[in-house]
PDB file of N, CA and C in Angstrom:
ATOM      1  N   UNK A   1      46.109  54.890 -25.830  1.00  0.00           N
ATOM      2  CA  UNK A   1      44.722  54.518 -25.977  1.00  0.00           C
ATOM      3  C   UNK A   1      44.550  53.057 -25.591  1.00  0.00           C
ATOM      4  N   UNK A   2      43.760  52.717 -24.834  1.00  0.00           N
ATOM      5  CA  UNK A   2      42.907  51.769 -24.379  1.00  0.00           C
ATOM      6  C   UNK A   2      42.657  50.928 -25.771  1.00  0.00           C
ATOM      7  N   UNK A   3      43.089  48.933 -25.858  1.00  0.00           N
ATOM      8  CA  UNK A   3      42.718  48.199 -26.751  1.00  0.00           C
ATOM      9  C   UNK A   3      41.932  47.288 -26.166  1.00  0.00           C
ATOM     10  N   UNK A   4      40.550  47.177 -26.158  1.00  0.00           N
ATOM     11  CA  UNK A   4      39.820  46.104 -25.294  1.00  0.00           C
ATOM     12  C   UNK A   4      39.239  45.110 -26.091  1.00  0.00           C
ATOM     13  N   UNK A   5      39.440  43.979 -25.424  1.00  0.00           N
ATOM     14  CA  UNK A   5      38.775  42.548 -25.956  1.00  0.00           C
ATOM     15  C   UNK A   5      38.164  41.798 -24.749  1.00  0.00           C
ATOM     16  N   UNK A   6      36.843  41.489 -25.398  1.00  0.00           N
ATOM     17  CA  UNK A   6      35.675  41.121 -24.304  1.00  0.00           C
ATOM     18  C   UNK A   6      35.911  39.283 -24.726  1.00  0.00           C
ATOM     19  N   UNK A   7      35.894  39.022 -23.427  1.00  0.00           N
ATOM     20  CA  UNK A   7      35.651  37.751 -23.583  1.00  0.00           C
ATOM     21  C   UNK A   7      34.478  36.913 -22.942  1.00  0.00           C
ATOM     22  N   UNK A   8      34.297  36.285 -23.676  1.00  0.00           N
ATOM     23  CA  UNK A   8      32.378  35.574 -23.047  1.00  0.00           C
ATOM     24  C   UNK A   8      32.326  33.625 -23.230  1.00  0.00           C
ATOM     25  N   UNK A   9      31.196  33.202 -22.811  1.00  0.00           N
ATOM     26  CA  UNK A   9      31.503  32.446 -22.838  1.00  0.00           C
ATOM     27  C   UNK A   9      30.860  31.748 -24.189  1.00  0.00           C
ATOM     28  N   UNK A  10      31.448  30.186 -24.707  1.00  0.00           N
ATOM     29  CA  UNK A  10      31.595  30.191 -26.023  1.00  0.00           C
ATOM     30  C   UNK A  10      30.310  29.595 -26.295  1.00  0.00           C
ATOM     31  N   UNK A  11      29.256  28.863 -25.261  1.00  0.00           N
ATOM     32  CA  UNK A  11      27.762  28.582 -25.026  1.00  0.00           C
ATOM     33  C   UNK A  11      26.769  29.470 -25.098  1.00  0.00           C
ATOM     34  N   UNK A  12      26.952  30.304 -24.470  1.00  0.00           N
ATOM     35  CA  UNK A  12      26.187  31.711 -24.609  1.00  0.00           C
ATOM     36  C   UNK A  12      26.619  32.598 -25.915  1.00  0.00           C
ATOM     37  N   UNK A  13      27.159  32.416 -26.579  1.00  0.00           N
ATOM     38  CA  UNK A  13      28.236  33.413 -27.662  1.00  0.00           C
ATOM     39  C   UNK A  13      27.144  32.753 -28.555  1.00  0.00           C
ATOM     40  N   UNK A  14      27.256  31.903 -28.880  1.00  0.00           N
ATOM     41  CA  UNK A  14      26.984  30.801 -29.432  1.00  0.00           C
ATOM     42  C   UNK A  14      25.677  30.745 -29.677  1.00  0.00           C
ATOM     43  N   UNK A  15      24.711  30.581 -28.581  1.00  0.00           N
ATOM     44  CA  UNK A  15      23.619  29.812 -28.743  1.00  0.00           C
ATOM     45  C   UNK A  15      22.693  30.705 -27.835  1.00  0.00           C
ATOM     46  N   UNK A  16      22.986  32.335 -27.521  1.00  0.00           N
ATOM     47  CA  UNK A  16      22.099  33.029 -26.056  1.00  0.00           C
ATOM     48  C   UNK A  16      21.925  34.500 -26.974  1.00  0.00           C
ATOM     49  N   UNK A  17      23.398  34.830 -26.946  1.00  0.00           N
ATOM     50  CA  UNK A  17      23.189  36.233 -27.050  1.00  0.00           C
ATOM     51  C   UNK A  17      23.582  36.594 -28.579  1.00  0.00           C
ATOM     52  N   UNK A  18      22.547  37.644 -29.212  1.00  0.00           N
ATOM     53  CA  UNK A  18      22.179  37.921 -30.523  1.00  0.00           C
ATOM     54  C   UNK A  18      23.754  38.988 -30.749  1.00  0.00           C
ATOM     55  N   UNK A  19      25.012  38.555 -30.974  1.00  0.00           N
ATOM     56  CA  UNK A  19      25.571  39.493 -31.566  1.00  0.00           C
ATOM     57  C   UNK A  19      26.590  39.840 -30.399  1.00  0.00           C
ATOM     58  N   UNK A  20      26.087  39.629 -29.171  1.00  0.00           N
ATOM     59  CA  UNK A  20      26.685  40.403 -27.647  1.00  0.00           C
ATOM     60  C   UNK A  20      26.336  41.479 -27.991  1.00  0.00           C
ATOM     61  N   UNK A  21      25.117  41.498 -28.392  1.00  0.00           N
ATOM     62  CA  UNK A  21      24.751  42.836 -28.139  1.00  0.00           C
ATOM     63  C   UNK A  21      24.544  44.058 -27.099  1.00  0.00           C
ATOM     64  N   UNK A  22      24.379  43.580 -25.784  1.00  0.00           N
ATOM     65  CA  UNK A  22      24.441  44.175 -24.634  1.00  0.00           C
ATOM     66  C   UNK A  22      26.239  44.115 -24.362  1.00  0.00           C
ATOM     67  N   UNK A  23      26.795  43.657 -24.415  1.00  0.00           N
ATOM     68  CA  UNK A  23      27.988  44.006 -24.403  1.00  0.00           C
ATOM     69  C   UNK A  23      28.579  44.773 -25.063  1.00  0.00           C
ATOM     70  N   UNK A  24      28.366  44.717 -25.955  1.00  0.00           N
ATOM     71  CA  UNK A  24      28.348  46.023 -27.273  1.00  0.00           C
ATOM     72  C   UNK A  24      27.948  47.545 -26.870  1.00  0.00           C
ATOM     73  N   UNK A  25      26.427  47.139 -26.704  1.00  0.00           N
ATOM     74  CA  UNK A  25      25.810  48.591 -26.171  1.00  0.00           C
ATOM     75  C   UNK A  25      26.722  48.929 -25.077  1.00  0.00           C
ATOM     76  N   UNK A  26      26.467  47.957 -23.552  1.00  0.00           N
ATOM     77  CA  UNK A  26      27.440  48.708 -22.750  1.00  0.00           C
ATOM     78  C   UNK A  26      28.925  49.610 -23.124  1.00  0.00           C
ATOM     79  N   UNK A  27      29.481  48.651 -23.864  1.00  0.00           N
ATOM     80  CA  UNK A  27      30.717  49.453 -24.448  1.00  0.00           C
ATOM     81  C   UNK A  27      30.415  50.775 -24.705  1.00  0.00           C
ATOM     82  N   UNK A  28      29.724  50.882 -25.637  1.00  0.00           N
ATOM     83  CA  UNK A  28      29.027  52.275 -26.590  1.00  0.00           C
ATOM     84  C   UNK A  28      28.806  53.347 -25.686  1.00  0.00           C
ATOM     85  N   UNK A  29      27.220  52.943 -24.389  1.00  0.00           N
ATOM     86  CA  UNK A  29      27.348  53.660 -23.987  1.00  0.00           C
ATOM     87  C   UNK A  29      28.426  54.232 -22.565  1.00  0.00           C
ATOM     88  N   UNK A  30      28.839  53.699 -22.639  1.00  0.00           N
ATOM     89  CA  UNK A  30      29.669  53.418 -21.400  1.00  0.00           C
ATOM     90  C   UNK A  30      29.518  53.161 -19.909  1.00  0.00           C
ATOM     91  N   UNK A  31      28.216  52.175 -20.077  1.00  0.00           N
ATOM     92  CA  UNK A  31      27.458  51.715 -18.812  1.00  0.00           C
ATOM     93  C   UNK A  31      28.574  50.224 -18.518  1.00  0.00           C
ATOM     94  N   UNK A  32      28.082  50.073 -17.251  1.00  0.00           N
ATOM     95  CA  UNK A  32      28.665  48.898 -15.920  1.00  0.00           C
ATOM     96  C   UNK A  32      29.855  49.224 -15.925  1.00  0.00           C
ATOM     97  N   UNK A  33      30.901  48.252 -16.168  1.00  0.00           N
ATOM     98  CA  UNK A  33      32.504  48.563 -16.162  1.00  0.00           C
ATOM     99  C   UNK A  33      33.270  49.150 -17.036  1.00  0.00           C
ATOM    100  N   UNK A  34      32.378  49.569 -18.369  1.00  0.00           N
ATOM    101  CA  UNK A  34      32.702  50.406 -19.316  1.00  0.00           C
ATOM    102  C   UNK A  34      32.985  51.986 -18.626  1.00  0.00           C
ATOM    103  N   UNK A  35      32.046  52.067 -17.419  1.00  0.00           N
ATOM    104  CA  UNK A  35      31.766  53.593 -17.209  1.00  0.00           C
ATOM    105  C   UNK A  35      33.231  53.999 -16.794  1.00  0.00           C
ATOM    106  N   UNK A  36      34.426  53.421 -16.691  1.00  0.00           N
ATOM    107  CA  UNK A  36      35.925  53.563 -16.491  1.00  0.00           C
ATOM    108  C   UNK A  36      36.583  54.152 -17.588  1.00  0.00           C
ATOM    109  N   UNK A  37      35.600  54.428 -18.857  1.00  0.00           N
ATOM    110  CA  UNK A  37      36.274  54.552 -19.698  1.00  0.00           C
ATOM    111  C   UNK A  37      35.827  55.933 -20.155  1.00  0.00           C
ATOM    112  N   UNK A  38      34.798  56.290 -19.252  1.00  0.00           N
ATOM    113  CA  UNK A  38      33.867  57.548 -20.169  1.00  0.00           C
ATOM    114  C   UNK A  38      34.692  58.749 -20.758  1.00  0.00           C
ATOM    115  N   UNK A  39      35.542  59.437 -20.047  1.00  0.00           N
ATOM    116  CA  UNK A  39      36.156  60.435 -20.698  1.00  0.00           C
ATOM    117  C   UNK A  39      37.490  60.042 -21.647  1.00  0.00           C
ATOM    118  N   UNK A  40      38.105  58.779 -21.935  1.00  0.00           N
ATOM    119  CA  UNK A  40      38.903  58.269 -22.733  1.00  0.00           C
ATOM    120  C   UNK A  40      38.951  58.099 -24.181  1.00  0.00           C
ATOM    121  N   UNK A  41      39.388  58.366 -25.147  1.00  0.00           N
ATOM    122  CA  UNK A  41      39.462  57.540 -26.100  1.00  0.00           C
ATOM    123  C   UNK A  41      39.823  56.011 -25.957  1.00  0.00           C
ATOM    124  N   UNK A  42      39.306  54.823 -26.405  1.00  0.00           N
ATOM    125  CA  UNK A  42      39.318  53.664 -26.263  1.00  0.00           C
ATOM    126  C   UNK A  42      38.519  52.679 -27.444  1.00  0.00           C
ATOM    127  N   UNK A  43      38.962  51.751 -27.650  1.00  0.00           N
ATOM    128  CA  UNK A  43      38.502  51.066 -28.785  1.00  0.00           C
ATOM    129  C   UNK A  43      38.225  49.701 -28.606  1.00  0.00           C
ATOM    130  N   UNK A  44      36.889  49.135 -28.706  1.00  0.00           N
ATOM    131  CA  UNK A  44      36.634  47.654 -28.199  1.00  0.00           C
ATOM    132  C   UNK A  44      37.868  46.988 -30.224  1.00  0.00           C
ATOM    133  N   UNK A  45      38.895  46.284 -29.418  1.00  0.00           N
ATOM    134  CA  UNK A  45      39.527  45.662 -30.504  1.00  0.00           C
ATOM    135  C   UNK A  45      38.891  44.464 -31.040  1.00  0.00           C
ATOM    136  N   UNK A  46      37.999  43.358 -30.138  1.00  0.00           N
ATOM    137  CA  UNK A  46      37.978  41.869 -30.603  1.00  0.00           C
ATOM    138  C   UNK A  46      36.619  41.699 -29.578  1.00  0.00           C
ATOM    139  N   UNK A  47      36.021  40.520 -30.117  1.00  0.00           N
ATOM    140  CA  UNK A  47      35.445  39.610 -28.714  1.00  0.00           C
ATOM    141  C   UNK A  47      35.695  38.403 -28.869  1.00  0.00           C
ATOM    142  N   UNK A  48      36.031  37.253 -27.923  1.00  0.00           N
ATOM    143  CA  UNK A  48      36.623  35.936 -28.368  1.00  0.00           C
ATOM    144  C   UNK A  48      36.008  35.551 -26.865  1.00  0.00           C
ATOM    145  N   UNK A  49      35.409  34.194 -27.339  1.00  0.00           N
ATOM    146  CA  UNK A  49      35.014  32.719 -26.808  1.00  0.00           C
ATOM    147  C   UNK A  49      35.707  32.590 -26.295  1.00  0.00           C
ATOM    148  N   UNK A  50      35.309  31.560 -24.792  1.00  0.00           N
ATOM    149  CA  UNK A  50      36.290  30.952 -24.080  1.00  0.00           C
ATOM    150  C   UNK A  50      36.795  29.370 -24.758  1.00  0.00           C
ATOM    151  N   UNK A  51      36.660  29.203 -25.518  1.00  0.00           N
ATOM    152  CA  UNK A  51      36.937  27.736 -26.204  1.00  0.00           C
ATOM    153  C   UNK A  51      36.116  26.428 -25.888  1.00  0.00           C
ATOM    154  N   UNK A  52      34.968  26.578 -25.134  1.00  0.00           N
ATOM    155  CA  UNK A  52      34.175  25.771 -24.460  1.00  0.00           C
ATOM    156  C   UNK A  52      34.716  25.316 -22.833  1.00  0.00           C
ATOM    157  N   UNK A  53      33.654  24.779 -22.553  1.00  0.00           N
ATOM    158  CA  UNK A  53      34.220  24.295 -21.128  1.00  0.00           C
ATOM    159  C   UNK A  53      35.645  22.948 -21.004  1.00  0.00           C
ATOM    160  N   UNK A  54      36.221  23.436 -20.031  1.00  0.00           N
ATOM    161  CA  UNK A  54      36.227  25.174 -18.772  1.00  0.00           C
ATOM    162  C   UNK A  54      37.354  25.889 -19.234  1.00  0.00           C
ATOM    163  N   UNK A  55      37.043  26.748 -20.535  1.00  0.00           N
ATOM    164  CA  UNK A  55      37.644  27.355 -20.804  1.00  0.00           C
ATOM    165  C   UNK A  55      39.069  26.727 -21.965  1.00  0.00           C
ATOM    166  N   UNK A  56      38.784  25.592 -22.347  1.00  0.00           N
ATOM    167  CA  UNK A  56      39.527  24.621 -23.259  1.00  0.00           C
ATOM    168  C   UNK A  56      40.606  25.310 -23.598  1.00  0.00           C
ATOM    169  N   UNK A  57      40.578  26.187 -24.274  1.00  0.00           N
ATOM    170  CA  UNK A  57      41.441  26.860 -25.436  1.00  0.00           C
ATOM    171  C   UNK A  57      41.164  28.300 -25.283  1.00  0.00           C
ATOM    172  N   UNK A  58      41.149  28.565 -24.298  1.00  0.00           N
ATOM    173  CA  UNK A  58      41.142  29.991 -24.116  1.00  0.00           C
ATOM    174  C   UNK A  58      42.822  30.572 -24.197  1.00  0.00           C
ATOM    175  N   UNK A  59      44.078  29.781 -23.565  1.00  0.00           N
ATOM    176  CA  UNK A  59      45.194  30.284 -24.178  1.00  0.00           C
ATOM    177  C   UNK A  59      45.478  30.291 -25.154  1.00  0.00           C
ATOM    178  N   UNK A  60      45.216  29.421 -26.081  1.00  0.00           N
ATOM    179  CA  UNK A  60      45.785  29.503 -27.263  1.00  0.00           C
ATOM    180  C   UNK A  60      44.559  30.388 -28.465  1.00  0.00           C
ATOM    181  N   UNK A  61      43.331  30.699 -28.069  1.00  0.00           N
ATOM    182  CA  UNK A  61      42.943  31.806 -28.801  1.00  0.00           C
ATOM    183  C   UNK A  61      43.241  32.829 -28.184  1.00  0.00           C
ATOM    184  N   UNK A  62      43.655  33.315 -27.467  1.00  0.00           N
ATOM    185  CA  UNK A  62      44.281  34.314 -26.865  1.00  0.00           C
ATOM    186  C   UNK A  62      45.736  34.917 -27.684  1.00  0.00           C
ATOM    187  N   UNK A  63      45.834  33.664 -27.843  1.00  0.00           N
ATOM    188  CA  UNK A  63      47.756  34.116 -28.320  1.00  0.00           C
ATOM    189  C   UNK A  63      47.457  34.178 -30.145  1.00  0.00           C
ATOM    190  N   UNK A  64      46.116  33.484 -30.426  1.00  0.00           N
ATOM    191  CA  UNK A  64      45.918  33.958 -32.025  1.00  0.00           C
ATOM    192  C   UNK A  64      45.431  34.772 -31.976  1.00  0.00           C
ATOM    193  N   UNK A  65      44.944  35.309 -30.795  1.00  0.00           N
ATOM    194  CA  UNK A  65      44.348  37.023 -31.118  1.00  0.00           C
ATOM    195  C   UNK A  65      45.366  37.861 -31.346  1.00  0.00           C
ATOM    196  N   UNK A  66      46.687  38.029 -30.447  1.00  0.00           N
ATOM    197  CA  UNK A  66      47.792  38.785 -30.505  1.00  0.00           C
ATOM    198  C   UNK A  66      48.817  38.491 -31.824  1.00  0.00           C
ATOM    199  N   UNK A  67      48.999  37.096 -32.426  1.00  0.00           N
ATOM    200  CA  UNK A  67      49.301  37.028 -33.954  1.00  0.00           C
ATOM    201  C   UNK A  67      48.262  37.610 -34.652  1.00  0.00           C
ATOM    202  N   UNK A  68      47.361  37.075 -34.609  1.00  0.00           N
ATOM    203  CA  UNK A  68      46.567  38.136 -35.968  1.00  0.00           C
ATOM    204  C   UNK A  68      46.479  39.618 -35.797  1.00  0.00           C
ATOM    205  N   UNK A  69      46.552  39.625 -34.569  1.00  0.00           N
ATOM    206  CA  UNK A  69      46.736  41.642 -35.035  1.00  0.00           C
ATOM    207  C   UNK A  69      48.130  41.724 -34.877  1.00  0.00           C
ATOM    208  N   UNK A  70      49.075  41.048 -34.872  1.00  0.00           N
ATOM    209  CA  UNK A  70      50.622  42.056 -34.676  1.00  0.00           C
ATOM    210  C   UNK A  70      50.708  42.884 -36.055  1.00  0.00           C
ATOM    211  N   UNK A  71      50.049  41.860 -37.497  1.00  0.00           N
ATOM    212  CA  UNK A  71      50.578  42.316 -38.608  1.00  0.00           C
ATOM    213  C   UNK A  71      50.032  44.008 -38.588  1.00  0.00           C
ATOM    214  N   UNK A  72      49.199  44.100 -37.880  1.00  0.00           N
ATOM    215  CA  UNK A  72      48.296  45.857 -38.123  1.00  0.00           C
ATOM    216  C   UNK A  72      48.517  46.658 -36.430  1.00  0.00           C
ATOM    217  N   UNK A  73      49.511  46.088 -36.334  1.00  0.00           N
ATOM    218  CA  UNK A  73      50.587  46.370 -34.829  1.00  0.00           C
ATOM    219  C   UNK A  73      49.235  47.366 -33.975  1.00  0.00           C
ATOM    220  N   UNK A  74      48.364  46.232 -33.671  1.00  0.00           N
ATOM    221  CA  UNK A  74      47.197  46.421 -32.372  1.00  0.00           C
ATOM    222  C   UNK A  74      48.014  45.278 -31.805  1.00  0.00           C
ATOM    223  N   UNK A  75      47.402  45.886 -30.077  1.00  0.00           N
ATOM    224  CA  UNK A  75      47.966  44.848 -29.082  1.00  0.00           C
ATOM    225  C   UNK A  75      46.838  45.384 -28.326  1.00  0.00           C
ATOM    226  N   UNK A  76      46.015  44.215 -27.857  1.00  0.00           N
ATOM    227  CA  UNK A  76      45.000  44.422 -26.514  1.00  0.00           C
ATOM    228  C   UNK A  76      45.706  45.075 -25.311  1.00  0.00           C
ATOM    229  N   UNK A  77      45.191  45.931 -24.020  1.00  0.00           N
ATOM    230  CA  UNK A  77      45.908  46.313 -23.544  1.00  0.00           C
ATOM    231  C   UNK A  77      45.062  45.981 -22.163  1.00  0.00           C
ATOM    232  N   UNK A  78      43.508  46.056 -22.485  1.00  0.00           N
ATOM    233  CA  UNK A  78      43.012  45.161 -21.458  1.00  0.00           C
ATOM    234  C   UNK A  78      41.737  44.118 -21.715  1.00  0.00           C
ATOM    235  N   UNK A  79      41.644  43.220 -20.902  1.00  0.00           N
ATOM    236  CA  UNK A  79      40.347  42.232 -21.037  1.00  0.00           C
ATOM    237  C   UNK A  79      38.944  42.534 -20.137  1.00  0.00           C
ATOM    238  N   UNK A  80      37.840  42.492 -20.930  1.00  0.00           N
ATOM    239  CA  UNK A  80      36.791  42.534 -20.319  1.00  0.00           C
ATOM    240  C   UNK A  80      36.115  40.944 -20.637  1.00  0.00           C
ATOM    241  N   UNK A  81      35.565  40.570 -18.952  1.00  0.00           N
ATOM    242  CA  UNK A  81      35.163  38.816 -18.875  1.00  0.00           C
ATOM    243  C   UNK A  81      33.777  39.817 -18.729  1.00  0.00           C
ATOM    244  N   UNK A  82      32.711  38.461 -19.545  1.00  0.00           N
ATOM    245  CA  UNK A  82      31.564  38.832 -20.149  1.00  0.00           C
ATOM    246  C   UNK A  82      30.687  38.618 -18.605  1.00  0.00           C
ATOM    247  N   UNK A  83      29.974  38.904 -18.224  1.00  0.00           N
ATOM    248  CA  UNK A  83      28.530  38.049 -17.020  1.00  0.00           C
ATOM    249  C   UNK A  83      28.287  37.175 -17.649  1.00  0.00           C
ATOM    250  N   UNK A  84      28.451  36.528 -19.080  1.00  0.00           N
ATOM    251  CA  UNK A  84      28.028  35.525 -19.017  1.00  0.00           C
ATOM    252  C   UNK A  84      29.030  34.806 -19.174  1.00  0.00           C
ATOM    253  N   UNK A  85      29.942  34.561 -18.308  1.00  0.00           N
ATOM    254  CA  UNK A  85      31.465  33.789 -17.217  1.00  0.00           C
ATOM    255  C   UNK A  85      31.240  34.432 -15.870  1.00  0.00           C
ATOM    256  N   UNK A  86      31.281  35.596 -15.286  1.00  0.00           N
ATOM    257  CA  UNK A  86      31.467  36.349 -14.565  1.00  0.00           C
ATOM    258  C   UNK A  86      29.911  35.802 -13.610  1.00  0.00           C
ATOM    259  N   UNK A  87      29.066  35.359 -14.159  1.00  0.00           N
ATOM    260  CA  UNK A  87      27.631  35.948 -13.504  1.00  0.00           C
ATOM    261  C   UNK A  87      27.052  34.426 -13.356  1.00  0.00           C
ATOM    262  N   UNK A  88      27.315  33.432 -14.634  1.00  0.00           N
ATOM    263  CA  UNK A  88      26.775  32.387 -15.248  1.00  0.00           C
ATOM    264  C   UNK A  88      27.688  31.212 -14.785  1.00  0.00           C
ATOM    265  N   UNK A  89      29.381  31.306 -15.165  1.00  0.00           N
ATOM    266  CA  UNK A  89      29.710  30.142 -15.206  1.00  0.00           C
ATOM    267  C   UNK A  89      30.125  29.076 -14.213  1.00  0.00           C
ATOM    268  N   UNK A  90      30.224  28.107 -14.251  1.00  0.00           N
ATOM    269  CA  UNK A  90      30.773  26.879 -13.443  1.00  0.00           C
ATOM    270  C   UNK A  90      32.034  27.170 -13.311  1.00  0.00           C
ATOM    271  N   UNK A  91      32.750  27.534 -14.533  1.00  0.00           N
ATOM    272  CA  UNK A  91      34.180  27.376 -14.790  1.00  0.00           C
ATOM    273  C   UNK A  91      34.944  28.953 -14.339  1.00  0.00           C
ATOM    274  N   UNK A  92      34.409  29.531 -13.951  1.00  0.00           N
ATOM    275  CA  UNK A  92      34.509  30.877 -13.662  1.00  0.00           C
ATOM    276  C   UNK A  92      35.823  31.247 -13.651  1.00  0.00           C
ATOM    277  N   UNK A  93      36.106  30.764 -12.775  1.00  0.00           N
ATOM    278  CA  UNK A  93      37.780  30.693 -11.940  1.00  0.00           C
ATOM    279  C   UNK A  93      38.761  30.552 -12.506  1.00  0.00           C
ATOM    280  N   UNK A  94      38.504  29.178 -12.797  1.00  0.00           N
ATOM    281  CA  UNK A  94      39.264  28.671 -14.038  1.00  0.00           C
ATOM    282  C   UNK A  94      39.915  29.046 -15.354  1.00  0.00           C
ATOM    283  N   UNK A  95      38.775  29.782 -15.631  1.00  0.00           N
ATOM    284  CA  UNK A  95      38.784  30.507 -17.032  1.00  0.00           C
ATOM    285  C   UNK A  95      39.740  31.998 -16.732  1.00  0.00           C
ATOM    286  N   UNK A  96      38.993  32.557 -15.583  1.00  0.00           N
ATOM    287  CA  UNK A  96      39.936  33.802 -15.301  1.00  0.00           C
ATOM    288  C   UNK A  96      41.363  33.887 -14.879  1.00  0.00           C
ATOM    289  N   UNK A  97      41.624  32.546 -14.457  1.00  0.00           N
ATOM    290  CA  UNK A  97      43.077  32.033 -13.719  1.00  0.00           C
ATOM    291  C   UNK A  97      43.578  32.372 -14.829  1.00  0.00           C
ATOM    292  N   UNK A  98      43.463  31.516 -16.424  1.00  0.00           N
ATOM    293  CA  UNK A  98      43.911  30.993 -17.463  1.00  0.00           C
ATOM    294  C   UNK A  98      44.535  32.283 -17.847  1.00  0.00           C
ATOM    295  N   UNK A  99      43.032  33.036 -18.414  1.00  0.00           N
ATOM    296  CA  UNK A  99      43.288  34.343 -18.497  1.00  0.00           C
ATOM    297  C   UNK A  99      44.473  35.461 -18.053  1.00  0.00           C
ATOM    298  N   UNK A 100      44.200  35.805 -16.293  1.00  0.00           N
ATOM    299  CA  UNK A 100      45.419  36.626 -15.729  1.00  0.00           C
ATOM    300  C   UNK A 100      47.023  35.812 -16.206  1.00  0.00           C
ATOM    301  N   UNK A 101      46.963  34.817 -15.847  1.00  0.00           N
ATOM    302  CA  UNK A 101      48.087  33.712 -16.089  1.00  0.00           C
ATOM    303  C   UNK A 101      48.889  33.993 -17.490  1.00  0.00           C
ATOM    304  N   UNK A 102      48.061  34.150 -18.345  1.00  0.00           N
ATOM    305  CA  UNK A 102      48.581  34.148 -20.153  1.00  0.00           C
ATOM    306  C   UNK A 102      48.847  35.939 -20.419  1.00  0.00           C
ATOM    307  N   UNK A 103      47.572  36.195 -20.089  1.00  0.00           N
ATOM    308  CA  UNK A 103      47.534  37.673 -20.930  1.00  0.00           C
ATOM    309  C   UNK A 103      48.372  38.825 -20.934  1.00  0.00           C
ATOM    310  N   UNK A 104      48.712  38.753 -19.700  1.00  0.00           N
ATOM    311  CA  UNK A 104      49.763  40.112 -19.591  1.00  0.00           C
ATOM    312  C   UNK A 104      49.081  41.120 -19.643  1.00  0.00           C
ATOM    313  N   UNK A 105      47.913  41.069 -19.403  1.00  0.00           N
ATOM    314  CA  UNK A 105      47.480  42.714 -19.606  1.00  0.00           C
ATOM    315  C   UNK A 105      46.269  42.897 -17.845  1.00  0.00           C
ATOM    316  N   UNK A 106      45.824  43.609 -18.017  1.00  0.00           N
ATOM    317  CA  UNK A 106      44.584  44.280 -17.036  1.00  0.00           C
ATOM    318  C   UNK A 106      43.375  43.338 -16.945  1.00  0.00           C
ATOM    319  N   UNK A 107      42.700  42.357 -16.438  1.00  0.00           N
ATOM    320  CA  UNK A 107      41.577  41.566 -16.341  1.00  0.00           C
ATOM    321  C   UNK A 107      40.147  42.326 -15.588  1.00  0.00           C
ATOM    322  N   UNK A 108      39.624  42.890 -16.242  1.00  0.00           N
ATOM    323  CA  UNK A 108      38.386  43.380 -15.389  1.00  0.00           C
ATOM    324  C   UNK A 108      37.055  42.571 -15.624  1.00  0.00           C
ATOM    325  N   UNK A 109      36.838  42.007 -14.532  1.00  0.00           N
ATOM    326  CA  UNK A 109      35.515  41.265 -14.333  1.00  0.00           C
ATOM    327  C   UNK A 109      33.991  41.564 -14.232  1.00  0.00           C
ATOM    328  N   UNK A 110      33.919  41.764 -15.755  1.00  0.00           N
ATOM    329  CA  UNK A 110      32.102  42.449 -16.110  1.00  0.00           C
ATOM    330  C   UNK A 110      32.318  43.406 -17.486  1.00  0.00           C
ATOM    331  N   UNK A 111      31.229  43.296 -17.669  1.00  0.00           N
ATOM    332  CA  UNK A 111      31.164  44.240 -19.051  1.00  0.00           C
ATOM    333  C   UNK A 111      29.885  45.415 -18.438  1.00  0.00           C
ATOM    334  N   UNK A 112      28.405  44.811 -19.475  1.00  0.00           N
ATOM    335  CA  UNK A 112      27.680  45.321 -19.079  1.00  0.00           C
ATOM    336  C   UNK A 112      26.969  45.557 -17.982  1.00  0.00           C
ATOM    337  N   UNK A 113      25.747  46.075 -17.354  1.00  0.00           N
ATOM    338  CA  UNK A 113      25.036  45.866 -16.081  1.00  0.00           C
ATOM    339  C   UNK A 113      23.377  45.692 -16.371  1.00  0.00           C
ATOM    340  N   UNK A 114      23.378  45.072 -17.688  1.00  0.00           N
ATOM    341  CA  UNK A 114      22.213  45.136 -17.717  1.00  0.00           C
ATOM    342  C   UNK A 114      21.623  43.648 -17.736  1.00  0.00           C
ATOM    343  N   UNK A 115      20.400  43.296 -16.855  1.00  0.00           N
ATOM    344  CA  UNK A 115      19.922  41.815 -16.461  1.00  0.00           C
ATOM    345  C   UNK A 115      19.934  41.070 -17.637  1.00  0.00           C
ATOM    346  N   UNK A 116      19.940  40.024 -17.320  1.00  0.00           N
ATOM    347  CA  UNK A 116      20.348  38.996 -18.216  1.00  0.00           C
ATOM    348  C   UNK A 116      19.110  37.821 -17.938  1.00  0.00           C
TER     349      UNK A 116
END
């Protein structure tokens, strides 16, 4: 089974979007890059901030995401980057470099598809 953690950015997380709620929904229903998942069992595990610009501390909350769940032995298995990095940011690149670079897992670029 599929462990997904959305990552967004920590301005918009922050101070834009009510909850990530459209990221959420997409998940749910399995619209934009979710729709990869439609006939799967799969489980959104986390959503985590990029640490502010450009992407500050995105490795090292990354690697406290994978300590705090070892104790309940979840392991993310792939990352979803939010549009608002993907669509929005300056640091875009940067952030996703960080990302593929650390994570070890699958990087897919987008969540939902709905305007922003």
């Amino acid at each position: 089974m599929e462990k997904i953690l959305i990552v967004g950015c920590k301005k918009a997380m922050d101070e834009v979007c009510i909850g990530c709620s459209r990221c959420l929904v997409g998940f749910n229903r399995r619209d934009g890059e979710f729709e990869r998942y439609e006939n799967e069992t799969v489980e959104l595990t986390g959503l985590l901030n990029c640490g502010d610009c450009p992407g500050a501390t995105i490795v090292t909350r990354l690697a406290q995401v994978n300590l705090w769940n070892k104790p309940m032995d979840e392991k993310i298995t792939k990352i979803h980057i939010g549009p608002c990095i993907t669509d929005h940011c300056p640091h875009k690149d940067v952030i996703i470099n960080k990302i593929k670079a650390k994570s070890g897992v699958e990087i897919i670029e987008g969540t939902h598809p709905y305007p922003v």
